[in-house]
N, C-alpha and C. Protein backbone atom coordinates (compact mmCIF):
# COMPACT_ATOMS: atom_id res chain seq x y z
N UNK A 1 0.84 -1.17 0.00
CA UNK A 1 0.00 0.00 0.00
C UNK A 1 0.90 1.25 0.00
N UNK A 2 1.05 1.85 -0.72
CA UNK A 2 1.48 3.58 -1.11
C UNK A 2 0.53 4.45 -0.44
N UNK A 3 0.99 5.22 -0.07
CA UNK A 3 0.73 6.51 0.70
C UNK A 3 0.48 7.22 -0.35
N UNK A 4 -0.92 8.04 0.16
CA UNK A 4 -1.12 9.14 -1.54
C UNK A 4 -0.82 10.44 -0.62
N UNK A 5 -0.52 11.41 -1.63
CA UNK A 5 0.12 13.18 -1.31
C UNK A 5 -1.00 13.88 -1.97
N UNK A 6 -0.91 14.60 -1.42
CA UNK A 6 -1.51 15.62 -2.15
C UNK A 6 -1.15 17.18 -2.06
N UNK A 7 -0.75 17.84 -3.13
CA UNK A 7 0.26 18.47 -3.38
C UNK A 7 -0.77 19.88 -4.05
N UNK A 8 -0.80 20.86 -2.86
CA UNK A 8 -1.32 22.61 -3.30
C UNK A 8 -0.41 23.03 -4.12
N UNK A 9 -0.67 23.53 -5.20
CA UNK A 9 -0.18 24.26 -6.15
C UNK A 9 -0.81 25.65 -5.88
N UNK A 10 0.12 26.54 -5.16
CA UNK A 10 -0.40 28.06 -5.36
C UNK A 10 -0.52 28.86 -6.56
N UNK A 11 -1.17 29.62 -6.64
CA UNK A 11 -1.70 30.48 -8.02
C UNK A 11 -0.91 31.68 -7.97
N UNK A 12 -0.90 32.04 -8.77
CA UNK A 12 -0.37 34.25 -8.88
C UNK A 12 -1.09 34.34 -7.50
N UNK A 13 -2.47 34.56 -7.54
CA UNK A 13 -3.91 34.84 -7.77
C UNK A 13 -3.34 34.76 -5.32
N UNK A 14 -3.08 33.40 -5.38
CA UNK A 14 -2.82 32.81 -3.79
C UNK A 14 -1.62 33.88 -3.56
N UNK A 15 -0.53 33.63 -4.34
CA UNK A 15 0.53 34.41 -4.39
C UNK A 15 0.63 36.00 -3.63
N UNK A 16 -0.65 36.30 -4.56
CA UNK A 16 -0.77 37.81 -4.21
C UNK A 16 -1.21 38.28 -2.87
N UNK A 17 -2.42 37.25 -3.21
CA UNK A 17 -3.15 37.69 -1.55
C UNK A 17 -2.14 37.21 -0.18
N UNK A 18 -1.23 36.65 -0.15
CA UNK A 18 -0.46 36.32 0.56
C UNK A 18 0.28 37.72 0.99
N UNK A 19 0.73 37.93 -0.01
CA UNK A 19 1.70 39.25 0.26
C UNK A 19 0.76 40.11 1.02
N UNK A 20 -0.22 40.58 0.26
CA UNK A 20 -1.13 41.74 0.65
C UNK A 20 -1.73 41.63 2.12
N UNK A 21 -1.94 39.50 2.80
CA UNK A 21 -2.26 39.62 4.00
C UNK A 21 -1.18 39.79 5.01
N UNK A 22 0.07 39.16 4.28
CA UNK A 22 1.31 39.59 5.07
C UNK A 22 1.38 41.36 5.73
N UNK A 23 1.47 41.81 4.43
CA UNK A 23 1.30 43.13 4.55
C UNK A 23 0.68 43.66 5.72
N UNK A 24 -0.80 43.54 5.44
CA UNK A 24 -1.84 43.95 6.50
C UNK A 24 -1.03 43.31 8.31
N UNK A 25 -1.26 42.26 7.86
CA UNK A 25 -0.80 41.64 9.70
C UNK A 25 0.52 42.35 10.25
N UNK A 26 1.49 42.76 9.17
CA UNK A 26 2.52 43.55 9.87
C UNK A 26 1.87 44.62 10.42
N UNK A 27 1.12 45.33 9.65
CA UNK A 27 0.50 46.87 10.02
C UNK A 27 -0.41 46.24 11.38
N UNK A 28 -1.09 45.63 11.76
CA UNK A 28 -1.84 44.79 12.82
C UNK A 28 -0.49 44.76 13.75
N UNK A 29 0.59 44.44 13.75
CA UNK A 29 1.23 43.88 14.81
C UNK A 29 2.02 44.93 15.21
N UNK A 30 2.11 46.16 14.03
CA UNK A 30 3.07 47.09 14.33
C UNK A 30 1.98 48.22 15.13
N UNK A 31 0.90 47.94 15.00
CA UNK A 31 -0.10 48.80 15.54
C UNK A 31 -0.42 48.62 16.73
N UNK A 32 0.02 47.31 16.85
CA UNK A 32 -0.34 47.01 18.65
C UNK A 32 0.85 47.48 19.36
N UNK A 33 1.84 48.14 18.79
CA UNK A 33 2.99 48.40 19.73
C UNK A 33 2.87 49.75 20.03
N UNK A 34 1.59 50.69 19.36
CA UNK A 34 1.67 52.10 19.79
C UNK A 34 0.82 52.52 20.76
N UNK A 35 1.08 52.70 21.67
CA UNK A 35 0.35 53.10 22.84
C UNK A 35 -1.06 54.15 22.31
N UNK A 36 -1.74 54.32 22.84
CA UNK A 36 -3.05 54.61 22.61
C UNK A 36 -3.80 55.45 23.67
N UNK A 37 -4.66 56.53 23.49
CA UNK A 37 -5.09 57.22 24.94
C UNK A 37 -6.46 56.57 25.11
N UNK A 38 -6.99 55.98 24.18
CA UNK A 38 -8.47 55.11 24.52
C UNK A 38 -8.03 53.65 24.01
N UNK A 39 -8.82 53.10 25.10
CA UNK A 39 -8.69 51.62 24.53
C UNK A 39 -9.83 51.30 23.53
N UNK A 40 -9.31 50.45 22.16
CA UNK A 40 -10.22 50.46 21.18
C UNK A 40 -10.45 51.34 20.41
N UNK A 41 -9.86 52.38 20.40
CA UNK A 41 -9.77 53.74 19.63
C UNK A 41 -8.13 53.16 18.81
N UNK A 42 -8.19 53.04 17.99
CA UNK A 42 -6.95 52.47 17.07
C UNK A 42 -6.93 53.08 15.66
N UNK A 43 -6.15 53.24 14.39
CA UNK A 43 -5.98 54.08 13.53
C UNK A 43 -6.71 52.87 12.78
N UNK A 44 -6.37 51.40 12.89
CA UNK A 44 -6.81 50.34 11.73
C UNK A 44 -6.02 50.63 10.58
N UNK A 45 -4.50 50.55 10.12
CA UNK A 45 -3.87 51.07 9.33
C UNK A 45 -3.85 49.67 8.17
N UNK A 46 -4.27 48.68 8.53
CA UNK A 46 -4.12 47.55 8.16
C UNK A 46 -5.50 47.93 6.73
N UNK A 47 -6.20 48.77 7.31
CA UNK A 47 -7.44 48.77 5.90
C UNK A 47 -7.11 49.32 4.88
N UNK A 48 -6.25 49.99 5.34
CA UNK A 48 -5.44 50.86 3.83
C UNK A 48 -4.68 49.79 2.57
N UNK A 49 -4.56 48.58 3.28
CA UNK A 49 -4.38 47.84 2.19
C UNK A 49 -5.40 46.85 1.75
N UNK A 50 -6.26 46.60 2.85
CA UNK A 50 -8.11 46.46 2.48
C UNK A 50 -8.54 46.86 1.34
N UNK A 51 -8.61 48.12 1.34
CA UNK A 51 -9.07 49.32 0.74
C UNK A 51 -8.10 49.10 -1.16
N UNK A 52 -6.58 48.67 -0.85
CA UNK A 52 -6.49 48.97 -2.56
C UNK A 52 -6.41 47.99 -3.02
N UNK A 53 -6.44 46.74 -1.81
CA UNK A 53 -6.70 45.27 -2.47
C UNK A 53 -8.17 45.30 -3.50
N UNK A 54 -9.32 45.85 -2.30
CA UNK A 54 -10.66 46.03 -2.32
C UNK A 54 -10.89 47.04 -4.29
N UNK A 55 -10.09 48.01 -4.37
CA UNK A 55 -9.95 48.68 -5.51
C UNK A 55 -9.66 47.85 -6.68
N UNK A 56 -8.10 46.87 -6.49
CA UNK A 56 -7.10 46.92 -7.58
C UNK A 56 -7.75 45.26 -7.84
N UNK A 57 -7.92 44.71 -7.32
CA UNK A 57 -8.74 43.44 -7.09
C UNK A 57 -9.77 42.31 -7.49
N UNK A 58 -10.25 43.46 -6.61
CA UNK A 58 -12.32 43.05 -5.87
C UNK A 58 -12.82 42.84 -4.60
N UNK A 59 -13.51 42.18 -4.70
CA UNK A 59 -14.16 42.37 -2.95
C UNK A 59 -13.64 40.98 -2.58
N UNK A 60 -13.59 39.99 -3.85
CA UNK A 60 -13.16 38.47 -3.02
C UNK A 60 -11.98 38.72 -2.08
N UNK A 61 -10.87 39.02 -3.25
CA UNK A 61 -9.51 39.12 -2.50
C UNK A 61 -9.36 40.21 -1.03
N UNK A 62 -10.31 41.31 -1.53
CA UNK A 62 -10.32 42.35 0.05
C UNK A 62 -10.71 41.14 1.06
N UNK A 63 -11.69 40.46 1.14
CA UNK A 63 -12.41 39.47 1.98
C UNK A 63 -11.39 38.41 2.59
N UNK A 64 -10.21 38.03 1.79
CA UNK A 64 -9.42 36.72 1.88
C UNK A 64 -8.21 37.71 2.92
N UNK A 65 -8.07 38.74 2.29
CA UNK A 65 -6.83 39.51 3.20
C UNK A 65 -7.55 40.44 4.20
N UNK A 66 -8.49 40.75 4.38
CA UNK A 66 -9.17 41.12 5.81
C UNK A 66 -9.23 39.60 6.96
N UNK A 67 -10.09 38.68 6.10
CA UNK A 67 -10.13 37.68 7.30
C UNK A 67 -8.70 37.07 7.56
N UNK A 68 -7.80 37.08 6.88
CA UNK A 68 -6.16 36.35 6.84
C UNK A 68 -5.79 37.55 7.99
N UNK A 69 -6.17 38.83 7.93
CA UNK A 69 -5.15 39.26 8.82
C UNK A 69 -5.70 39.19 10.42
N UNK A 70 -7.24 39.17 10.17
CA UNK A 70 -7.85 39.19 11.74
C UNK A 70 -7.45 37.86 12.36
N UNK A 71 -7.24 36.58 11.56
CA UNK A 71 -6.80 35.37 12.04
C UNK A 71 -5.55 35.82 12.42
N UNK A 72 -4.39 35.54 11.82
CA UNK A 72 -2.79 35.45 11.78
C UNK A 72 -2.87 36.96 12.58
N UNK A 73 -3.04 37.83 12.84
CA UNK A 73 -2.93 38.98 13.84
C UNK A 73 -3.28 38.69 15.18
N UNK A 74 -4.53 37.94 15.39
CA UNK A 74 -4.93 37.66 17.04
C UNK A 74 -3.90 36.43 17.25
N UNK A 75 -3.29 35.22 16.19
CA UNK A 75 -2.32 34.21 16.64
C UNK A 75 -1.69 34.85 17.03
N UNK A 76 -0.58 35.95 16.48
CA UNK A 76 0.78 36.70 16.52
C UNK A 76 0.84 37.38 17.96
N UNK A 77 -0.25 38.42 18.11
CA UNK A 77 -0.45 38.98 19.39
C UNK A 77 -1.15 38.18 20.87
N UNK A 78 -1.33 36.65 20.14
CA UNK A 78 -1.87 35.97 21.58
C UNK A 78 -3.22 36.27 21.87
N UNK A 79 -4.57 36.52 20.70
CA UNK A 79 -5.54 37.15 21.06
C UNK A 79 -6.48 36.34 20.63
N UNK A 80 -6.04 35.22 19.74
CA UNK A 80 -6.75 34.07 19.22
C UNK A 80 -8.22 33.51 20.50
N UNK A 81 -9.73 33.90 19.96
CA UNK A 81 -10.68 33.27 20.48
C UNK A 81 -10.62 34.22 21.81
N UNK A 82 -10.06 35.45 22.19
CA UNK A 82 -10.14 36.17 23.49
C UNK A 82 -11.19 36.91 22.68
N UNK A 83 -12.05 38.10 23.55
CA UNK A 83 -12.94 38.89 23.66
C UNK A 83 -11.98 39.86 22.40
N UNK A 84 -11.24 39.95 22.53
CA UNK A 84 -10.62 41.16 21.38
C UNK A 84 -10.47 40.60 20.00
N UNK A 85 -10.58 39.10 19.95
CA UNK A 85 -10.83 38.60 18.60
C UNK A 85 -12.07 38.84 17.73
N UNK A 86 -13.07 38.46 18.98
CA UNK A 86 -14.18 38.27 18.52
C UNK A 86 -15.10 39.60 18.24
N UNK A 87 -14.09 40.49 18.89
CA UNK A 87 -14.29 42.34 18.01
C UNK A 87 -13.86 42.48 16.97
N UNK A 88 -12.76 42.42 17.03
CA UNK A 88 -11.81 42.17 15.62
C UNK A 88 -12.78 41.76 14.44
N UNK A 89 -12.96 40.62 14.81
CA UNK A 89 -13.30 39.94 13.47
C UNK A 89 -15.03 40.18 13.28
N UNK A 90 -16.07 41.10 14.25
CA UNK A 90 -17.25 41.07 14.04
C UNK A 90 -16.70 42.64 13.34
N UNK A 91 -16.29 43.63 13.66
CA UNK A 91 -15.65 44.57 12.95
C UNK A 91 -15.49 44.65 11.80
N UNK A 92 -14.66 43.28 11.43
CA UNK A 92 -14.10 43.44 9.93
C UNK A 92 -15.02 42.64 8.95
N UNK A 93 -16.05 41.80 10.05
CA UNK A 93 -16.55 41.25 8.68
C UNK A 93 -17.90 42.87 7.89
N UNK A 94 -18.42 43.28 9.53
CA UNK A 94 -19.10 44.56 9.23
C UNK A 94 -18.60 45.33 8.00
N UNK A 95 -17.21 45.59 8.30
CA UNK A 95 -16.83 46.47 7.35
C UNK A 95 -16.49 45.84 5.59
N UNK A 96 -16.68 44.48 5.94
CA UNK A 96 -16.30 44.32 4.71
C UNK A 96 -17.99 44.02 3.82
N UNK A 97 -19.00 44.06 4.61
CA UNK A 97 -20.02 43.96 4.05
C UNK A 97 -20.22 45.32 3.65
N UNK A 98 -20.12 46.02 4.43
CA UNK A 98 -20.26 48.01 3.98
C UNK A 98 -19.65 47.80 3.43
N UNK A 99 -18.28 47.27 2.58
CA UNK A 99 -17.61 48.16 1.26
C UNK A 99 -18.16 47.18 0.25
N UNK A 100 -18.35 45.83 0.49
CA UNK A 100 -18.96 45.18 -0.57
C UNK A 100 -20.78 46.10 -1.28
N UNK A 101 -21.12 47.13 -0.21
CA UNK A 101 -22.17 47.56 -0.74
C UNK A 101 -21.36 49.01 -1.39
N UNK A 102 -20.74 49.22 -0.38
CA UNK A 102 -19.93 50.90 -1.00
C UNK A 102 -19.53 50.67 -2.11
N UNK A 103 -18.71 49.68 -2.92
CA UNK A 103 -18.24 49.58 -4.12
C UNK A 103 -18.84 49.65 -5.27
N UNK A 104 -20.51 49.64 -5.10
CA UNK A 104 -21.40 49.93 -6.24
C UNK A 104 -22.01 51.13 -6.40
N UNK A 105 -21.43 52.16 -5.40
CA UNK A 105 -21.98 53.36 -5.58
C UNK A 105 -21.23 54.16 -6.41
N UNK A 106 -21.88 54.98 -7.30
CA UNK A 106 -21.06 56.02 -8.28
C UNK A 106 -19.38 55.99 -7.79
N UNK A 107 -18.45 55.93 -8.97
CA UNK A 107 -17.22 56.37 -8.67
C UNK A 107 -16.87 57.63 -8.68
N UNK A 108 -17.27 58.30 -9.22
CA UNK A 108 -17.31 59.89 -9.54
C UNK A 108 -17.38 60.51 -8.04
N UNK A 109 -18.13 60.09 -7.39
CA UNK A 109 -18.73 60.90 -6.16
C UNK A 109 -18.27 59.96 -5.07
N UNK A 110 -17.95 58.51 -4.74
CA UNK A 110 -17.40 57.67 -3.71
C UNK A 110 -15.92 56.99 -4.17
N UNK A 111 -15.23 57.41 -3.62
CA UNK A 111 -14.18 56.65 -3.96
C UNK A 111 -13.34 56.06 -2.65
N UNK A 112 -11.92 55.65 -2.43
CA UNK A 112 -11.53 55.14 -1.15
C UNK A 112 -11.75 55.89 0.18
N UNK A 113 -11.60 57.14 -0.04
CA UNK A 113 -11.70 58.13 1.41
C UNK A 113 -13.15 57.92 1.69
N UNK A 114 -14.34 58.16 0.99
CA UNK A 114 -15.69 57.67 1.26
C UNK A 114 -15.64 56.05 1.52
N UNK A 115 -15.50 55.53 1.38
CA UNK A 115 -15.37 53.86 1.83
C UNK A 115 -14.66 53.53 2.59
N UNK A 116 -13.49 54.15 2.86
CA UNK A 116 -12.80 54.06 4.28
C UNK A 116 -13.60 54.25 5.46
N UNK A 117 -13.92 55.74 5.10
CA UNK A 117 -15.09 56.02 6.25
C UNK A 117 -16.55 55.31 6.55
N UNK A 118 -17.06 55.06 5.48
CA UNK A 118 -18.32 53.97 5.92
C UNK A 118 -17.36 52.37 6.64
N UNK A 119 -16.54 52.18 5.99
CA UNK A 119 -16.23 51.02 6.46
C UNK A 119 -15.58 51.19 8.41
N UNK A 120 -15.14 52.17 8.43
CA UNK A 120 -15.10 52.34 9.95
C UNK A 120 -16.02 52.63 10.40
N UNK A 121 -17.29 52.95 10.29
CA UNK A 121 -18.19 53.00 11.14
C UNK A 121 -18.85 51.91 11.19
N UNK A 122 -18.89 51.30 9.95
CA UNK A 122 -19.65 49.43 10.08
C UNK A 122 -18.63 49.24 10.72
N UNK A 123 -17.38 48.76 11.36
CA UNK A 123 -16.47 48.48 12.15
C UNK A 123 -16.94 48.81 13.31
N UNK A 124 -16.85 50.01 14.02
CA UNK A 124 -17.06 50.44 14.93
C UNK A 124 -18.76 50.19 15.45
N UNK A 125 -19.55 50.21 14.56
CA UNK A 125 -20.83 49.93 15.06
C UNK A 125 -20.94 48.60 15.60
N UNK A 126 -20.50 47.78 14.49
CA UNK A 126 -20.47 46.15 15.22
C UNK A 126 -19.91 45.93 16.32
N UNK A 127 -18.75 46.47 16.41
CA UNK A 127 -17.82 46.27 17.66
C UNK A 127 -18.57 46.46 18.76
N UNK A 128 -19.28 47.46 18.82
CA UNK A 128 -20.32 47.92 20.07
C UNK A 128 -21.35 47.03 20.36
N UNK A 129 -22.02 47.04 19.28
CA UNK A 129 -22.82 45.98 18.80
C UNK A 129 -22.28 44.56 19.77
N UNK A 130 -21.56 43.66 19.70
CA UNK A 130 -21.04 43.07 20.28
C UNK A 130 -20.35 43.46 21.65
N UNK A 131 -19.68 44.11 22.03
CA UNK A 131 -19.65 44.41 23.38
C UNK A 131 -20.89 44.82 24.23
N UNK A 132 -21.98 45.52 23.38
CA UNK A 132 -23.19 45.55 24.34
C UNK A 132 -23.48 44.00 24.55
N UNK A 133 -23.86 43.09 23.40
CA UNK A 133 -24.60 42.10 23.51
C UNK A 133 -23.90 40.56 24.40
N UNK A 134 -22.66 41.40 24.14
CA UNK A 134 -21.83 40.08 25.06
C UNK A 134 -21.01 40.45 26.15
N UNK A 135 -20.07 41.79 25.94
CA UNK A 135 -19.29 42.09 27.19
C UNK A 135 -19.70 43.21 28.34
N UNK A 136 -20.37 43.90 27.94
CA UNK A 136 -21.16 44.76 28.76
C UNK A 136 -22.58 45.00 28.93
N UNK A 137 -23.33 44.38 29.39
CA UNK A 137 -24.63 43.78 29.74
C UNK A 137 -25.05 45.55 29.99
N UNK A 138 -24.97 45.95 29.50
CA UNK A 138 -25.82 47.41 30.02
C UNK A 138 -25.46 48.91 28.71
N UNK A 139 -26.29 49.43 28.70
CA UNK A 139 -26.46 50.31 27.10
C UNK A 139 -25.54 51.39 27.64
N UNK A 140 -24.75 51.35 28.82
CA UNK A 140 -23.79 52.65 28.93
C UNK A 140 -22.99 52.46 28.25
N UNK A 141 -22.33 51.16 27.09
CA UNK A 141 -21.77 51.09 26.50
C UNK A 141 -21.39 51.96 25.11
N UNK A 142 -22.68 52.62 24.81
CA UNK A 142 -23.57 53.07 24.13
C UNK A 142 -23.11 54.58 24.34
N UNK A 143 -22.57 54.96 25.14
CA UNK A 143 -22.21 56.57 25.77
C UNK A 143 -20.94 56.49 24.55
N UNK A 144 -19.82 55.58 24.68
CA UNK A 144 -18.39 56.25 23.75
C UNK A 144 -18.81 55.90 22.30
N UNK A 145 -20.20 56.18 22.04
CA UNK A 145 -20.69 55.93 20.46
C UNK A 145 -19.75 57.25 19.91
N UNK A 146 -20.08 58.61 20.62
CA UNK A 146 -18.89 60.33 20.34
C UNK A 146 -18.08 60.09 19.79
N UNK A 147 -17.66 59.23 20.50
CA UNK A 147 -15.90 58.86 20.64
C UNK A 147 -15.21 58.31 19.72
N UNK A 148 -15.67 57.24 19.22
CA UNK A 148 -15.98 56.19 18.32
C UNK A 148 -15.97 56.29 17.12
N UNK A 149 -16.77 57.41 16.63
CA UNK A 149 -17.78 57.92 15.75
C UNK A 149 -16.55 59.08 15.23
N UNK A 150 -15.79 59.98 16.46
CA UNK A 150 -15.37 60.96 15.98
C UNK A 150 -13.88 60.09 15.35
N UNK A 151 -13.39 58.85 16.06
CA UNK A 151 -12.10 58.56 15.55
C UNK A 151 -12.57 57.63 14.16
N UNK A 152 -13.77 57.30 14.01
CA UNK A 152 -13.97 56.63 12.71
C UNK A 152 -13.86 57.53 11.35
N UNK A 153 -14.11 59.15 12.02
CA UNK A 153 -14.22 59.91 10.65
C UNK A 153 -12.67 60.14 10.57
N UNK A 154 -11.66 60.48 11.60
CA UNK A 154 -10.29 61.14 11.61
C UNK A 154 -9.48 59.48 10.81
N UNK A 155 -9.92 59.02 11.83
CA UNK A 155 -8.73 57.30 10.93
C UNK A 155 -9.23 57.33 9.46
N UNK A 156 -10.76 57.10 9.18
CA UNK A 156 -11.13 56.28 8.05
C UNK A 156 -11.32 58.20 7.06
N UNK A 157 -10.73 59.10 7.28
CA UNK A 157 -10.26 59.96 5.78
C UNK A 157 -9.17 59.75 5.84
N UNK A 158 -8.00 59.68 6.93
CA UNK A 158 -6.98 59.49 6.99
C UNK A 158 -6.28 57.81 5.88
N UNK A 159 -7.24 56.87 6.53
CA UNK A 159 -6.75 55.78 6.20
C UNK A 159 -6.96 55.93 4.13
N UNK A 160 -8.18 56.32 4.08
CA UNK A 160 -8.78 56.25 2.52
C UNK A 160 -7.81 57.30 1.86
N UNK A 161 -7.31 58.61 2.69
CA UNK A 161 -6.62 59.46 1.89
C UNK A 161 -5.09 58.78 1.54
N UNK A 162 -4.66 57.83 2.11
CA UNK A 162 -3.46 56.95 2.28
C UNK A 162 -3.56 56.44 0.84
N UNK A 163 -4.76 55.53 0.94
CA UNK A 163 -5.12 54.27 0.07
C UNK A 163 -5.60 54.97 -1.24
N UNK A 164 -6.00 56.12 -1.26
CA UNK A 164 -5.95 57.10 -2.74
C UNK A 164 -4.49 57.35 -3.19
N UNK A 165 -3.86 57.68 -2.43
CA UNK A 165 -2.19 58.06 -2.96
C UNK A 165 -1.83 56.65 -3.21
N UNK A 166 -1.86 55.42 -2.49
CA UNK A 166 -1.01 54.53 -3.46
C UNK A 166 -1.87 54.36 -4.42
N UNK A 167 -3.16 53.98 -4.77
CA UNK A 167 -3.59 53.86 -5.79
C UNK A 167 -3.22 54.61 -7.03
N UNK A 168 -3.33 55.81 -7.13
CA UNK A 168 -2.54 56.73 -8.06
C UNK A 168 -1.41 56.44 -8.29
N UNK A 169 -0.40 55.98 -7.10
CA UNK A 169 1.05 55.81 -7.42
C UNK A 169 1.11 54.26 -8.01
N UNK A 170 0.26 53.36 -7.70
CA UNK A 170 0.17 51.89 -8.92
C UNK A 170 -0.24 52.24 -9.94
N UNK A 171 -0.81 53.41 -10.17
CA UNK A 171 -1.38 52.85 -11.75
C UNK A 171 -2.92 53.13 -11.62
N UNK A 172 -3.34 53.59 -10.76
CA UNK A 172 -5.08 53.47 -10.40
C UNK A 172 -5.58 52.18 -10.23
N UNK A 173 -6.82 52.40 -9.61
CA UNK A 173 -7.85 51.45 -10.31
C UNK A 173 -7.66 50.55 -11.41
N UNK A 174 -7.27 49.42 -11.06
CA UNK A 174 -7.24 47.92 -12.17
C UNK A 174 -8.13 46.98 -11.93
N UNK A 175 -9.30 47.51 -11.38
CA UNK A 175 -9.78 46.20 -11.03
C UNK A 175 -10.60 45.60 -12.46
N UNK A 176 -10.81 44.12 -12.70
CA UNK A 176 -11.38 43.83 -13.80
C UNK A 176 -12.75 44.05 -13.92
N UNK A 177 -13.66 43.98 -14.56
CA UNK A 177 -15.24 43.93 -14.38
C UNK A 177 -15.77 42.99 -13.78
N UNK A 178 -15.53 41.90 -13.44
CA UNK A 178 -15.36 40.61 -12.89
C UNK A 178 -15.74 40.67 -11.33
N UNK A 179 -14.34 41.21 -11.31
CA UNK A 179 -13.92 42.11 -9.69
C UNK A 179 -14.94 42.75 -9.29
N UNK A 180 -15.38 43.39 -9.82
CA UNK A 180 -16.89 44.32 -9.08
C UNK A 180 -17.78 43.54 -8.34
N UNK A 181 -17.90 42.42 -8.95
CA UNK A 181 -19.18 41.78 -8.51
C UNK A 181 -19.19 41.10 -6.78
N UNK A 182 -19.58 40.97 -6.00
CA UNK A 182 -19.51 40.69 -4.71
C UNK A 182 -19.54 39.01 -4.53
């Protein structure tokens, strides 16, 4: 009896998204080393490559390197299945459903800085969303919505105004017609 193998052949396609989740999880790990004056108030610098995957792409590959980095980021930092995962990742799937809807709105008038910003507030809403419903049994949670709200607009123009300059500096917008579709 022979032993059978079975042997992954990676694609460009695997190739790429690899890099791009690499990418992101550095920005995740280099982000946990900067001290912070609110807890949970964070820049999310990791979406900026969300965001030109999400552009240059589509929404699959944004989807494969958002969830690659919320996994391999909570392993790296020791956060795997803790209460900060399960923000993390109700966060990012939020946000990746807001840009899967943001991406069909006019380009003319929405582009990354507008989708940055919806996508941090689907972030930030869920997150709450989940800490009311699981870690804080009481709607005072509900008070640093201000707070929240004001660092979702400062990160997510910040982050989208990022993710506009490299885009311009690749080449723009490549995504195929394909790519659009959710």
């Amino acid at each position: 009896m022979t032993p059978s193998t079975i042997e992954l052949v990676p694609t460009a396609d695997d190739r790429r998204v690899a890099r791009h989740a690499a990418a992101a999880i550095a920005l995740t790990v280099a982000e946990a080393a900067i001290p912070l004056p609110l807890p949970g108030v964070k820049p999310g610098l990791a979406n900026i490559i969300t965001l030109v995957v999400l552009a240059r792409w589509g929404w699959r590959e944004a989807v494969w390197v958002a969830l690659l980095r919320v996994l391999a980021g909570s392993l790296l930092l020791g956060q795997f299945l803790a209460p900060g995962f399960f923000l993390s990742l109700s966060g990012s799937v939020a946000s990746l459903l807001a840009l899967g809807l943001a991406m069909h709105l006019p380009r003319r008038w929405f582009g990354p800085v507008s989708q940055s910003i919806v996508a941090a507030f689907a972030h930030i809403g869920a997150q709450l969303l989940v800490a009311r419903l699981w870690l804080v049994p009481h709607d005072g949670v509900f008070y640093l919505t201000p707070v929240f709200a004001a660092a979702a607009v400062v990160f997510g123009t910040a982050n989208g105004l990022i993710a506009a300059r490299l885009l311009k500096e690749l080449g723009g917008d490549k995504a195929a017609p394909a790519a659009q579709q959710p």
